[in-house]
PDB file of N, CA and C in Angstrom:
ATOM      1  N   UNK A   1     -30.978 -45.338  23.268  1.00  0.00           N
ATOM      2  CA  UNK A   1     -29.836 -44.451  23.100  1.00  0.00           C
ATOM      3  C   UNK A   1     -30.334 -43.115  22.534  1.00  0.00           C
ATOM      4  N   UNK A   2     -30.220 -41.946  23.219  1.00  0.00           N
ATOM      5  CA  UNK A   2     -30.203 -40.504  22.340  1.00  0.00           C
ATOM      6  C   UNK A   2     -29.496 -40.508  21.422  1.00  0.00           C
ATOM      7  N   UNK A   3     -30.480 -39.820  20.457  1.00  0.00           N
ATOM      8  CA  UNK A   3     -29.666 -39.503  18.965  1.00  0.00           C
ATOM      9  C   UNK A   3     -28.683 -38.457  18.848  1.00  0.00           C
ATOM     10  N   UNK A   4     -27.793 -38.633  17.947  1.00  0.00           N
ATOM     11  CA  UNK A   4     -26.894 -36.870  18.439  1.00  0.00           C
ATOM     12  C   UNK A   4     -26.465 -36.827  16.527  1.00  0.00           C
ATOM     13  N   UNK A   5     -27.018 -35.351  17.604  1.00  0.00           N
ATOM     14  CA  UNK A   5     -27.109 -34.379  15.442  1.00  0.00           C
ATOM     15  C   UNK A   5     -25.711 -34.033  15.483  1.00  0.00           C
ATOM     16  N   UNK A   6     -25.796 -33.885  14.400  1.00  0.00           N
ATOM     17  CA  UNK A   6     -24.345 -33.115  13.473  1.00  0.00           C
ATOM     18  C   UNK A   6     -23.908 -32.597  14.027  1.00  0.00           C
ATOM     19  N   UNK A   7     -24.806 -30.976  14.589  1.00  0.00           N
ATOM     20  CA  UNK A   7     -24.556 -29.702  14.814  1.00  0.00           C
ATOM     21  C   UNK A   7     -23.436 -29.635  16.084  1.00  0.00           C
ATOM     22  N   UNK A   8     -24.083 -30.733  16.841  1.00  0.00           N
ATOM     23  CA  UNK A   8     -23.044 -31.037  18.299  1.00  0.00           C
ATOM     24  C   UNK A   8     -22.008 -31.057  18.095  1.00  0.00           C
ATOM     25  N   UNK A   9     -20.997 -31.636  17.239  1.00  0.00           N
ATOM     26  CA  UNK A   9     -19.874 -32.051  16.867  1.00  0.00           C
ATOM     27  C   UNK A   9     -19.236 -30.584  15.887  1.00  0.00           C
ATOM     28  N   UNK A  10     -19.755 -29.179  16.079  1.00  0.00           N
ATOM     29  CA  UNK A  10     -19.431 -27.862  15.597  1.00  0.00           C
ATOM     30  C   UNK A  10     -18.460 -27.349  16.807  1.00  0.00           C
ATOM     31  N   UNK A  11     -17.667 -26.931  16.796  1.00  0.00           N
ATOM     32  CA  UNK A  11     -17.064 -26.299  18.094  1.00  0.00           C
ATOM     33  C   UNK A  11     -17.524 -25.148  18.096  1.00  0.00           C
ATOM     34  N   UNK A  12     -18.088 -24.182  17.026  1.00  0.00           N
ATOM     35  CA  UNK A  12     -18.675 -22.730  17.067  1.00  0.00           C
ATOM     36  C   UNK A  12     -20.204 -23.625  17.407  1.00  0.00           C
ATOM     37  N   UNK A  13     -20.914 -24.488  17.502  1.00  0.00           N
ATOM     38  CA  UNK A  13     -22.123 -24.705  18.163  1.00  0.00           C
ATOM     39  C   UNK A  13     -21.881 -24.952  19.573  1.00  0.00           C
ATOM     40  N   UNK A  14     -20.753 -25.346  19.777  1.00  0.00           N
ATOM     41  CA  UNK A  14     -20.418 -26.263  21.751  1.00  0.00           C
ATOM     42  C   UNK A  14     -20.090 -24.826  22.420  1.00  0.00           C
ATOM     43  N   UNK A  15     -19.775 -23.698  21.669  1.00  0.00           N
ATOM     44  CA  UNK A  15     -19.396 -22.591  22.277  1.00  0.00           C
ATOM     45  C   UNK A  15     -20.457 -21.826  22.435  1.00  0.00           C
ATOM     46  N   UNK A  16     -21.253 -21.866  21.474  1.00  0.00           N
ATOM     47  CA  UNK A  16     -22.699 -20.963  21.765  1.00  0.00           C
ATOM     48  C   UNK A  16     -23.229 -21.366  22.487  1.00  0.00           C
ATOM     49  N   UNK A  17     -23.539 -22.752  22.446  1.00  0.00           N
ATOM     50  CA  UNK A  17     -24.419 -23.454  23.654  1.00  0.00           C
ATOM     51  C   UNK A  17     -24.056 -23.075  25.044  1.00  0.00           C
ATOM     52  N   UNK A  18     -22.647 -22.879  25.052  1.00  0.00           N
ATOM     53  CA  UNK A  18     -21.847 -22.140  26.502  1.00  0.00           C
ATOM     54  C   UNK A  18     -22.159 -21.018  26.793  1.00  0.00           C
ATOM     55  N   UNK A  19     -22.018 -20.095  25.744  1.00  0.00           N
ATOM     56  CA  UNK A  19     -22.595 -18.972  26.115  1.00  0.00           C
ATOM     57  C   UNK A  19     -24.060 -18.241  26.036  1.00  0.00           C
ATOM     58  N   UNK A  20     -24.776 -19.529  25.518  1.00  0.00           N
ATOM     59  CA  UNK A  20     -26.546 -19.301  25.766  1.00  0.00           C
ATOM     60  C   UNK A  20     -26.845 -19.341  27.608  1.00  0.00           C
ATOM     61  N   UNK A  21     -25.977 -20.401  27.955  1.00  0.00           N
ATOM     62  CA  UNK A  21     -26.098 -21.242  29.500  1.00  0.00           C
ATOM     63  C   UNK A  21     -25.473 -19.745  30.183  1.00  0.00           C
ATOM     64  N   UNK A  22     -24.251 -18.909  30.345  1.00  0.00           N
ATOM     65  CA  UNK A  22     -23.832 -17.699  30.596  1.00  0.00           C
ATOM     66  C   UNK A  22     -24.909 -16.616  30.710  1.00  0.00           C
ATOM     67  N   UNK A  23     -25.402 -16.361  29.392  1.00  0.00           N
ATOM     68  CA  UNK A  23     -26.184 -15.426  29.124  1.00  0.00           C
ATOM     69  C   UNK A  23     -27.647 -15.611  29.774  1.00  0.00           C
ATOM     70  N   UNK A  24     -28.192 -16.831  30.600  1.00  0.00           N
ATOM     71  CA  UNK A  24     -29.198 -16.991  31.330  1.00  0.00           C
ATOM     72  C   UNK A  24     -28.792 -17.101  32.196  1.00  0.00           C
ATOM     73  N   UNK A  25     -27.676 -17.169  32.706  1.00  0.00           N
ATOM     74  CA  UNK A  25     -27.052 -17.083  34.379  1.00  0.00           C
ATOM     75  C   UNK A  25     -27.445 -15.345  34.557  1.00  0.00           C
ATOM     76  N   UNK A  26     -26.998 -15.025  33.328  1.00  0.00           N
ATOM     77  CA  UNK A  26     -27.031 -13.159  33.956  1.00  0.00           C
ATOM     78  C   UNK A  26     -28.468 -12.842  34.044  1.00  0.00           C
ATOM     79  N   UNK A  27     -29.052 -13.462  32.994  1.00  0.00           N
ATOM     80  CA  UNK A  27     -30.267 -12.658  33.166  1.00  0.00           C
ATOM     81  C   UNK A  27     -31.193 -12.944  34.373  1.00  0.00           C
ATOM     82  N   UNK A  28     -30.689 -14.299  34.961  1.00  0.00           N
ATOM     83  CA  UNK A  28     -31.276 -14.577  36.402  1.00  0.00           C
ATOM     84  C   UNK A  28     -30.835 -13.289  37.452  1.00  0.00           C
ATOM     85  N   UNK A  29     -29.661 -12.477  37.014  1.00  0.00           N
ATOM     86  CA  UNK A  29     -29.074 -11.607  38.109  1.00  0.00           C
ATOM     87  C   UNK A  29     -30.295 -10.112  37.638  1.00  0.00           C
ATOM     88  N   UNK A  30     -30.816  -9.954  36.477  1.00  0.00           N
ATOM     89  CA  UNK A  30     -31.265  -9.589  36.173  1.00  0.00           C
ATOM     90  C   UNK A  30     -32.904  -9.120  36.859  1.00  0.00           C
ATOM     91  N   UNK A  31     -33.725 -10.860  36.417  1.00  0.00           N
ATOM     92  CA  UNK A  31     -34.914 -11.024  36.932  1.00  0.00           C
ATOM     93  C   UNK A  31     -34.395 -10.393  38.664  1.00  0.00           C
ATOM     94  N   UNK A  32     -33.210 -11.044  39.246  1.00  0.00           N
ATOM     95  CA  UNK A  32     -33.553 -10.967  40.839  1.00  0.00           C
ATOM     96  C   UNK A  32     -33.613  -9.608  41.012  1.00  0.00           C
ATOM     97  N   UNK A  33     -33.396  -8.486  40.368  1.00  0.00           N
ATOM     98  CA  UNK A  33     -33.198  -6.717  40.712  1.00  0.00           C
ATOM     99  C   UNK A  33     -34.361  -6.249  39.482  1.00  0.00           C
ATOM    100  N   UNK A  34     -35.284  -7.514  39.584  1.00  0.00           N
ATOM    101  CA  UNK A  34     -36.767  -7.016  38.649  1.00  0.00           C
ATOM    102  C   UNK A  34     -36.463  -6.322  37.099  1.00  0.00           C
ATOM    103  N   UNK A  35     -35.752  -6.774  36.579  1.00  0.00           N
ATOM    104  CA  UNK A  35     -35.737  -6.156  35.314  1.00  0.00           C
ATOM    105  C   UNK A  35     -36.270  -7.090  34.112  1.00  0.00           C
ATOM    106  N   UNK A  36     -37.355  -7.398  34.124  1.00  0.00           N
ATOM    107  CA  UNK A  36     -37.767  -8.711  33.670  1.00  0.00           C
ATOM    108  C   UNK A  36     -37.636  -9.128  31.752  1.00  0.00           C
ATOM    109  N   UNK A  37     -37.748  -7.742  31.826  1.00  0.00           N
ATOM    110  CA  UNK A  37     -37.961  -7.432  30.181  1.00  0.00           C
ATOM    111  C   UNK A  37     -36.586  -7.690  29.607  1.00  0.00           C
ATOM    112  N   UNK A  38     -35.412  -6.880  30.283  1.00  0.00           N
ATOM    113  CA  UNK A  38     -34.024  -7.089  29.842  1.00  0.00           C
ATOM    114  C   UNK A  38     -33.562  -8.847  29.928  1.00  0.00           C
ATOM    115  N   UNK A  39     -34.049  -9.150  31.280  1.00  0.00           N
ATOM    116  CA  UNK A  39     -33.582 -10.709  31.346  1.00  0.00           C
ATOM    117  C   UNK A  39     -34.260 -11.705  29.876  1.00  0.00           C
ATOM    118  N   UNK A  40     -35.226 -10.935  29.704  1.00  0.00           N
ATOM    119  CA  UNK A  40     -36.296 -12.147  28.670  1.00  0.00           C
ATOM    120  C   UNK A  40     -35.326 -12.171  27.427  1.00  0.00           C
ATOM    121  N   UNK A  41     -34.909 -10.509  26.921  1.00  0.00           N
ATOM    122  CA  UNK A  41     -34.040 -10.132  25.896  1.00  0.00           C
ATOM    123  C   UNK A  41     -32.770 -11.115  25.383  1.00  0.00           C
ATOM    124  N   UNK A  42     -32.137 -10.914  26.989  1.00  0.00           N
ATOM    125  CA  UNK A  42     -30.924 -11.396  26.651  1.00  0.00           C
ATOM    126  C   UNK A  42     -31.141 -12.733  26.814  1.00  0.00           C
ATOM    127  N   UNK A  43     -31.683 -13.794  27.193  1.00  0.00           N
ATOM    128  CA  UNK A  43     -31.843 -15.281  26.900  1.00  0.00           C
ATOM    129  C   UNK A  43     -32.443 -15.571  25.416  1.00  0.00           C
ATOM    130  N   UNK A  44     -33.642 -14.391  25.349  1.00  0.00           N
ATOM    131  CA  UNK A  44     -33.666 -14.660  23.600  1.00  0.00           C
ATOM    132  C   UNK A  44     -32.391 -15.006  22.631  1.00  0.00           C
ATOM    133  N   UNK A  45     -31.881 -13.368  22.718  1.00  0.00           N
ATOM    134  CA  UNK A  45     -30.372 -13.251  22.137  1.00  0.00           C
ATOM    135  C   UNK A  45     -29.834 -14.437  22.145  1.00  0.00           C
ATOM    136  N   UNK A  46     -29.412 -14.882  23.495  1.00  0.00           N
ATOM    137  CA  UNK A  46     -29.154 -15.971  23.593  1.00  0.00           C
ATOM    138  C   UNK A  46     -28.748 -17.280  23.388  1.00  0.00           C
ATOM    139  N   UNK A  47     -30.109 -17.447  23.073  1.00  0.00           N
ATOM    140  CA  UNK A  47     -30.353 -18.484  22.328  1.00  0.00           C
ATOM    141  C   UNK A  47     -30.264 -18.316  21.174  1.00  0.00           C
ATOM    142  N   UNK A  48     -30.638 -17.378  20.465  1.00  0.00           N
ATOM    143  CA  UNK A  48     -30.623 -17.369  19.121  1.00  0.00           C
ATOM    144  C   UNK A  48     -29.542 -18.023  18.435  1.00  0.00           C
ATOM    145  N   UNK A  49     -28.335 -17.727  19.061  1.00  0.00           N
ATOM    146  CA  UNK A  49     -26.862 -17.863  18.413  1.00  0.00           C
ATOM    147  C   UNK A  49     -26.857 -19.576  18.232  1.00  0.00           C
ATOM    148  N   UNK A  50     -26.660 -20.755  19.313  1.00  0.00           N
ATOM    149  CA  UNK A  50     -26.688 -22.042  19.141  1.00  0.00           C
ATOM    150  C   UNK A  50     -27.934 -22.375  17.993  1.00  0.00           C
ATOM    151  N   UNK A  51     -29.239 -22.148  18.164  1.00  0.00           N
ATOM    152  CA  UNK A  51     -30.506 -22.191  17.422  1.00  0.00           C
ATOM    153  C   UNK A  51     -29.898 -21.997  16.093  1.00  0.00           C
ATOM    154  N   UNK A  52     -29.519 -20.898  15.665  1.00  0.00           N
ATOM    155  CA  UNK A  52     -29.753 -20.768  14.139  1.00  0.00           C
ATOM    156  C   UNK A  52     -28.836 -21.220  13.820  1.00  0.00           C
ATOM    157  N   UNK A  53     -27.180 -21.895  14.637  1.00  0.00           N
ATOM    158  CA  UNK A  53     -26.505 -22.850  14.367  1.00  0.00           C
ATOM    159  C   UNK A  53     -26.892 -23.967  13.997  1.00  0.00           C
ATOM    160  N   UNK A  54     -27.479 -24.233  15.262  1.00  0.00           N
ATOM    161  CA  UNK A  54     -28.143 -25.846  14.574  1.00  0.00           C
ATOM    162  C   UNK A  54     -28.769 -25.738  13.680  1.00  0.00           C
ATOM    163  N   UNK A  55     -29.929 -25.045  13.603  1.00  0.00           N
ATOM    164  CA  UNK A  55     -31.226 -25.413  12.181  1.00  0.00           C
ATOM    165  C   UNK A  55     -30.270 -25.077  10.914  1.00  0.00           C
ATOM    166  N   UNK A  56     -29.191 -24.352  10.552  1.00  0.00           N
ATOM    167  CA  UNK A  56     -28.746 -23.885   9.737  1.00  0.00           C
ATOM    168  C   UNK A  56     -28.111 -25.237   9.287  1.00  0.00           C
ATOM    169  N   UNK A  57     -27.565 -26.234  10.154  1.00  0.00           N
ATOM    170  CA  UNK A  57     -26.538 -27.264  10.029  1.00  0.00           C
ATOM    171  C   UNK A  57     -27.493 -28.384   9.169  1.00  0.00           C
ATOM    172  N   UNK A  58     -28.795 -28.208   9.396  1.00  0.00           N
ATOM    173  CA  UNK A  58     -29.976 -29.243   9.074  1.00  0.00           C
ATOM    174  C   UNK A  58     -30.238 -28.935   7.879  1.00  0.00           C
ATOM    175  N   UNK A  59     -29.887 -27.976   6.889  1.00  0.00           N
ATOM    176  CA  UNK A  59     -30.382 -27.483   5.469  1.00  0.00           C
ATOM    177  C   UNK A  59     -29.438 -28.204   4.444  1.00  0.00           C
ATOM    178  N   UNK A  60     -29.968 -28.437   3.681  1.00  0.00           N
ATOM    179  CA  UNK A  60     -29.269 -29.368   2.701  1.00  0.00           C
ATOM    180  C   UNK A  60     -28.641 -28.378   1.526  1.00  0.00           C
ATOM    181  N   UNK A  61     -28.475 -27.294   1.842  1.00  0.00           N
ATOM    182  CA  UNK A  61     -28.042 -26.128   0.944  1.00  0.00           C
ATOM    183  C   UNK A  61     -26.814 -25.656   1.558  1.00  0.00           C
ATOM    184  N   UNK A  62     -25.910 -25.355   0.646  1.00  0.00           N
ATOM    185  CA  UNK A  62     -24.405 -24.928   1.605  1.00  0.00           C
ATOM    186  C   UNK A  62     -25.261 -23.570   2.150  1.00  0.00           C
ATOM    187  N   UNK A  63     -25.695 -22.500   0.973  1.00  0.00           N
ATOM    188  CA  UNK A  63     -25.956 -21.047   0.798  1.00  0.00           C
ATOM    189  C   UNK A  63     -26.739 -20.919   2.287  1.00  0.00           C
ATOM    190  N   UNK A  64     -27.627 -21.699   2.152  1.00  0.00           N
ATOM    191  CA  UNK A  64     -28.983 -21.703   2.937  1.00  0.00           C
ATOM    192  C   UNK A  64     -28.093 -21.904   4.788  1.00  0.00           C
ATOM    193  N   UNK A  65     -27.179 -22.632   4.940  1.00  0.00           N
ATOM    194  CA  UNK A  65     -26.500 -23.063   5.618  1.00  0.00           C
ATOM    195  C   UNK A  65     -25.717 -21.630   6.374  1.00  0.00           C
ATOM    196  N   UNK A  66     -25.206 -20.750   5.101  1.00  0.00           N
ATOM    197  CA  UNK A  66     -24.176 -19.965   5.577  1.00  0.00           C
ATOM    198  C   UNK A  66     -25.182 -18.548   5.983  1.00  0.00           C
ATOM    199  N   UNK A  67     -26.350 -18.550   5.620  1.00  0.00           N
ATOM    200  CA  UNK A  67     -27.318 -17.329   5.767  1.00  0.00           C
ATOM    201  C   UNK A  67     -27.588 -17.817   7.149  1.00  0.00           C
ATOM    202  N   UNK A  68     -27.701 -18.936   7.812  1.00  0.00           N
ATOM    203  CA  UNK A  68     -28.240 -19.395   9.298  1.00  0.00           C
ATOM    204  C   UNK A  68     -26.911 -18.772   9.671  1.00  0.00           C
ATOM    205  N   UNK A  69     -25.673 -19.162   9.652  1.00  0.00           N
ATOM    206  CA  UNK A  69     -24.676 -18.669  10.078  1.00  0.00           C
ATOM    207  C   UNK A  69     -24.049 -17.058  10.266  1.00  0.00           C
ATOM    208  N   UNK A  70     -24.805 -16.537   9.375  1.00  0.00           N
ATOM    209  CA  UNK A  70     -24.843 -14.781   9.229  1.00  0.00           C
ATOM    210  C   UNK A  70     -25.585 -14.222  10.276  1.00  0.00           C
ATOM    211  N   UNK A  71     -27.109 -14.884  10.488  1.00  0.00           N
ATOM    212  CA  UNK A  71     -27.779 -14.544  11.440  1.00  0.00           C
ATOM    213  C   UNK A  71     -27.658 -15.130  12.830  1.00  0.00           C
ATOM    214  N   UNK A  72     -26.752 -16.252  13.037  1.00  0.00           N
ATOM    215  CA  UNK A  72     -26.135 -16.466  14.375  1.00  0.00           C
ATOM    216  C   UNK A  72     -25.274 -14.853  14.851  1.00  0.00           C
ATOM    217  N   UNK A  73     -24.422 -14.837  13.797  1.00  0.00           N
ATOM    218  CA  UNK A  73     -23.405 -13.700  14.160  1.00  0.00           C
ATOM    219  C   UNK A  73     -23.868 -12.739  14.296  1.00  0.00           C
ATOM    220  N   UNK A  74     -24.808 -11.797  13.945  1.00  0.00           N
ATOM    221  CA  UNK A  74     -25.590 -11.024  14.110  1.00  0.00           C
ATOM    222  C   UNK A  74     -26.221 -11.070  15.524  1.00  0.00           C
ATOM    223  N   UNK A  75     -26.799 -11.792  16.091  1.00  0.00           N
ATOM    224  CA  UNK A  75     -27.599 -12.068  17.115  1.00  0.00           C
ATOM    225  C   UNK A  75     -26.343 -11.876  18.256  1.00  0.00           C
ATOM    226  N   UNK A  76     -25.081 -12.682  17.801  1.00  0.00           N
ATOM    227  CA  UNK A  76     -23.907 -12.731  18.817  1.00  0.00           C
ATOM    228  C   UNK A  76     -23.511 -10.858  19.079  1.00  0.00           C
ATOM    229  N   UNK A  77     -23.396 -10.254  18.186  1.00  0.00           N
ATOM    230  CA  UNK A  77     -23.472  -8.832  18.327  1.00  0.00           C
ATOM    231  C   UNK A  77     -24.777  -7.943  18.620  1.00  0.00           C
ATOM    232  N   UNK A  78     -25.888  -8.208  19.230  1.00  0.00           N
ATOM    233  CA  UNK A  78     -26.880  -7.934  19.418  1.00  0.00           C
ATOM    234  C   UNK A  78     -26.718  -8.330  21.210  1.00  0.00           C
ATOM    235  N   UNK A  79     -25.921  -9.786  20.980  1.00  0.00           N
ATOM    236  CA  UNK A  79     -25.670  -9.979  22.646  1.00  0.00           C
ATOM    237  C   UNK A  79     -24.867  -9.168  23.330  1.00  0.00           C
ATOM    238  N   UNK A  80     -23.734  -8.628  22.436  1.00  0.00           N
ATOM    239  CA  UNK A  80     -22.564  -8.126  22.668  1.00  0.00           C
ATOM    240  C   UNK A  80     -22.938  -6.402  23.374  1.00  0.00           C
ATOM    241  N   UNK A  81     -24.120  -6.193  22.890  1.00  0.00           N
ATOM    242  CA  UNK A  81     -24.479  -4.635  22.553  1.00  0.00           C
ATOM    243  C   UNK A  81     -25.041  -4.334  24.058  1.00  0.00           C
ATOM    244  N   UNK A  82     -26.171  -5.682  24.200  1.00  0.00           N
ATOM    245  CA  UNK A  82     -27.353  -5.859  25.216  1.00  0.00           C
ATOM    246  C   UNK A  82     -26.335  -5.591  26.507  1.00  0.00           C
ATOM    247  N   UNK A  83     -24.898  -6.007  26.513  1.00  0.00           N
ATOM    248  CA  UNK A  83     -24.038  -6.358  27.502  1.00  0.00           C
ATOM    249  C   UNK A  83     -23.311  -4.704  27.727  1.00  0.00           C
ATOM    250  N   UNK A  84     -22.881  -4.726  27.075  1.00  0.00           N
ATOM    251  CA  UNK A  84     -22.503  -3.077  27.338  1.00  0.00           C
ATOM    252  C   UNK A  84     -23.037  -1.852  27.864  1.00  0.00           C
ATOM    253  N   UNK A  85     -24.336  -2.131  26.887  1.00  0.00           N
ATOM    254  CA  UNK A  85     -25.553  -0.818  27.667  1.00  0.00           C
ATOM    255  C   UNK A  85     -25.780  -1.652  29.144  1.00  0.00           C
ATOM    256  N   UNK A  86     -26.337  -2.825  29.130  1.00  0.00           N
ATOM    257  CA  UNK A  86     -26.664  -2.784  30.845  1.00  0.00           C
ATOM    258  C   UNK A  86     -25.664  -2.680  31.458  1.00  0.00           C
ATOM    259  N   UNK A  87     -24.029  -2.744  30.890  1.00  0.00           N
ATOM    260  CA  UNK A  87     -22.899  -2.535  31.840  1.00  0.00           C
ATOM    261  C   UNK A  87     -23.081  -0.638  32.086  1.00  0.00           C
ATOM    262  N   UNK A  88     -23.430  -0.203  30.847  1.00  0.00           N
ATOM    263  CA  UNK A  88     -23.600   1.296  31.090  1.00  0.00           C
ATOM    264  C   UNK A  88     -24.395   1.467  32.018  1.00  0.00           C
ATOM    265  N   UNK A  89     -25.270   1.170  31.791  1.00  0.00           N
ATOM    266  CA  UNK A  89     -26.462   1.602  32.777  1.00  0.00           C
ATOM    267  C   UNK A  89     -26.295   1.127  34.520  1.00  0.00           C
ATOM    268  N   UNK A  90     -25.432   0.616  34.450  1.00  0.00           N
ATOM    269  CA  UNK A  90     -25.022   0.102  36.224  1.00  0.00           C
ATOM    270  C   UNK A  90     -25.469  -0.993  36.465  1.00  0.00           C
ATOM    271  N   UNK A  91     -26.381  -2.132  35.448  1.00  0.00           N
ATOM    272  CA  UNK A  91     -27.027  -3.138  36.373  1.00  0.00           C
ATOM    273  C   UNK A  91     -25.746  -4.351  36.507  1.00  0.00           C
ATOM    274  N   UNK A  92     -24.450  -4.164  36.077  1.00  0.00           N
ATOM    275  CA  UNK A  92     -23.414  -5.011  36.844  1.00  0.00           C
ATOM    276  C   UNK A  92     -22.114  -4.337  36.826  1.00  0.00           C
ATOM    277  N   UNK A  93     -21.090  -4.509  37.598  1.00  0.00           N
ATOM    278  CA  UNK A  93     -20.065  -4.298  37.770  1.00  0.00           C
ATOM    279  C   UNK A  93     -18.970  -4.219  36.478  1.00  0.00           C
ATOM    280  N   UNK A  94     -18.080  -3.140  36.494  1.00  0.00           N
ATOM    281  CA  UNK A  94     -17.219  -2.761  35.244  1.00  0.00           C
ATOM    282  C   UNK A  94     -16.483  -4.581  35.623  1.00  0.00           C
ATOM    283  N   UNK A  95     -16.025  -5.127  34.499  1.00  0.00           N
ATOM    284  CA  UNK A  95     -15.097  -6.170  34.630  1.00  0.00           C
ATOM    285  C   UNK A  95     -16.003  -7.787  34.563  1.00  0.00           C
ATOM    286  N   UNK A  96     -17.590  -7.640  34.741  1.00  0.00           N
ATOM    287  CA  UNK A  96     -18.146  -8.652  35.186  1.00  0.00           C
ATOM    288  C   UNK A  96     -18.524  -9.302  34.126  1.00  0.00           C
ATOM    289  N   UNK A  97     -18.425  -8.841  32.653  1.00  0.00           N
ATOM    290  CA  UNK A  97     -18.561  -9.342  31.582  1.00  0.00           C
ATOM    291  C   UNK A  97     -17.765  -9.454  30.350  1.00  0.00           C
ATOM    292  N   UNK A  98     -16.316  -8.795  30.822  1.00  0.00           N
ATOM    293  CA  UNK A  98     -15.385  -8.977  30.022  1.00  0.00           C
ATOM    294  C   UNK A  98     -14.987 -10.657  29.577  1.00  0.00           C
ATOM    295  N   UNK A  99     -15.030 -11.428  30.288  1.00  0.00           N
ATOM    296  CA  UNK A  99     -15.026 -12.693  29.839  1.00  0.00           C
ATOM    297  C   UNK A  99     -16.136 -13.446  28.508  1.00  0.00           C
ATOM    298  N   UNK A 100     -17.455 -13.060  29.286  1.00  0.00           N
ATOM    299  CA  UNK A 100     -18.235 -13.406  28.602  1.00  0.00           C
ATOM    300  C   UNK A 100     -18.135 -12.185  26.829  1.00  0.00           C
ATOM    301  N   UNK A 101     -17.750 -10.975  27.218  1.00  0.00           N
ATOM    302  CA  UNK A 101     -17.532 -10.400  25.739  1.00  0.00           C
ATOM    303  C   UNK A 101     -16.455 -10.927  24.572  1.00  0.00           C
ATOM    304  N   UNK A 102     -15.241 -11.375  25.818  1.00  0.00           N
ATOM    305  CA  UNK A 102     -14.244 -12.017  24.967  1.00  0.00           C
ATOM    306  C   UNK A 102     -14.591 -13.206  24.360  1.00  0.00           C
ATOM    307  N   UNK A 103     -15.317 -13.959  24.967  1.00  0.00           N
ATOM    308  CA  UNK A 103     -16.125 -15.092  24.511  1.00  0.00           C
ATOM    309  C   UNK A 103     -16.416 -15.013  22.752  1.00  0.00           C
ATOM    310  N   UNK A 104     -17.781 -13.597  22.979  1.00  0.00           N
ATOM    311  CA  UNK A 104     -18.108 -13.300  21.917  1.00  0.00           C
ATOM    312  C   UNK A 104     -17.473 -13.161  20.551  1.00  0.00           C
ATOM    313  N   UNK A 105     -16.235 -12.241  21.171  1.00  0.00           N
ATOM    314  CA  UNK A 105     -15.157 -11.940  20.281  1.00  0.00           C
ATOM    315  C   UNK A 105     -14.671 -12.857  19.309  1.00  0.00           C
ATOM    316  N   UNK A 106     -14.297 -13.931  20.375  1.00  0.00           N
ATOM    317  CA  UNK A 106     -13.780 -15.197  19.754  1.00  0.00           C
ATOM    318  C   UNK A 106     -14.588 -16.205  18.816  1.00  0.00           C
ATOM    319  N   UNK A 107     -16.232 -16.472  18.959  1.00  0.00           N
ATOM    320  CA  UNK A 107     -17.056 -17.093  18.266  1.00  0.00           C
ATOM    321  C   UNK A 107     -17.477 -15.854  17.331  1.00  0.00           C
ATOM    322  N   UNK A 108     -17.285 -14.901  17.332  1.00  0.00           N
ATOM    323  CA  UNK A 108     -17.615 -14.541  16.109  1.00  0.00           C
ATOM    324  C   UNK A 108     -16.773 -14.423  15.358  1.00  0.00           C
ATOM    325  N   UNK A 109     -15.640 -14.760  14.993  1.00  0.00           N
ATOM    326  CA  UNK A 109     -14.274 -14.558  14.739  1.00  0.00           C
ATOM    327  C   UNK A 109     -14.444 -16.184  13.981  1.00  0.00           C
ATOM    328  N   UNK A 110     -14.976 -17.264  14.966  1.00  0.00           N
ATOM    329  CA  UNK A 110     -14.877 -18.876  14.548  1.00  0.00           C
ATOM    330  C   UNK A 110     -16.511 -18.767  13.450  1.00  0.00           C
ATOM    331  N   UNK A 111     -16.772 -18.470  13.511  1.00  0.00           N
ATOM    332  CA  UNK A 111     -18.352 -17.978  13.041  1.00  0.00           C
ATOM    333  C   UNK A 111     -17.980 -17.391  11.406  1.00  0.00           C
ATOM    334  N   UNK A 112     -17.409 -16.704  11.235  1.00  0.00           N
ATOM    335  CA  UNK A 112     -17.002 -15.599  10.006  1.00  0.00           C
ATOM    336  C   UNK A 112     -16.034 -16.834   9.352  1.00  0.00           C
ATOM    337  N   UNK A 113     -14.817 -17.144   9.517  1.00  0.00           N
ATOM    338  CA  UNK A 113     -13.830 -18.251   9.387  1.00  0.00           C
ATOM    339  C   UNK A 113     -15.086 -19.737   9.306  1.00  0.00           C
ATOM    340  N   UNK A 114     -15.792 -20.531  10.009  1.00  0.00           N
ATOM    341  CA  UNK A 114     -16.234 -21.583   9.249  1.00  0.00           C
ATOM    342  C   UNK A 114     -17.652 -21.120   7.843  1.00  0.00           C
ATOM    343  N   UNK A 115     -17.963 -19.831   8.129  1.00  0.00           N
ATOM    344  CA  UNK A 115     -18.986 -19.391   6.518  1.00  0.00           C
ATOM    345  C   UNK A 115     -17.618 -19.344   5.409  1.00  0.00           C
ATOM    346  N   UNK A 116     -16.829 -19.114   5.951  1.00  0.00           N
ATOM    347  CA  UNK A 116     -15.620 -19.002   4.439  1.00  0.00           C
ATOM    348  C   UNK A 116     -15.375 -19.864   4.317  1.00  0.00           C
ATOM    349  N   UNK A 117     -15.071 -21.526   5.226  1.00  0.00           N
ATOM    350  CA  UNK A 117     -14.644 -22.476   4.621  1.00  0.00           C
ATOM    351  C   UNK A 117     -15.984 -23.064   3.649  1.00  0.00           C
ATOM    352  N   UNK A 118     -16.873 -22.797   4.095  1.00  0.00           N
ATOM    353  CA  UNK A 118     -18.057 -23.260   3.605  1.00  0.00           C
ATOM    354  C   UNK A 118     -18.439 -22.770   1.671  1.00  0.00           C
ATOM    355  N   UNK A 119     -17.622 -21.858   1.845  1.00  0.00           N
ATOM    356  CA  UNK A 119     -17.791 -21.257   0.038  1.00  0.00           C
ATOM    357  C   UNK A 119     -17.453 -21.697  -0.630  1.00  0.00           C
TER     358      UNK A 119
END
């Protein structure tokens, strides 16, 4: 039987994990029009957000816990940023990431709200 961590059972972790899987769909649209460097970026970003969810969930410190959680949110606005300029810059269509921004909106919103229950 696979083991299943804590972190799974976070709904601000089941949502990042959604939008890590999003955020490497694009950057595949990315790699295919050779922009290799931007695609690498934004899967970093990415990832970052679920990642420092989980490891943060694994610390036996509330504090230590809510600093992983600061730097999820951070990273989620770093995604947010990455998305706009390449919308500036033309490499996708006005409208093609409004979902995925609202996304953002919303987990960082669930992100800010579970570090306060945590105090």
């Amino acid at each position: 039987m696979r083991p299943h961590f804590r972190f799974e059972d976070l709904e601000i972790w089941q949502l990042a994990k959604q939008m890590a899987v999003d955020f490497h769909r694009l950057a595949e649209t990315l790699e295919a029009r050779k922009y290799y460097r931007y695609a690498e970026q934004l899967r970093g970003a990415g990832l970052s957000v679920p990642n420092n969810i989980a490891e943060g969930s694994g610390s036996l410190h509330v504090a230590e816990f809510c600093q992983f959680l600061n730097i999820a949110r951070r990273s989620l606005f770093e995604n947010a940023s990455m998305l706009l300029v390449f919308e500036a810059m033309g490499l996708w269509q006005k409208g093609q990431i409004d979902a995925l921004l609202s996304d953002g909106d919303k987990l960082s919103r669930m992100i800010t709200n579970f570090t306060r229950s945590r105090k």
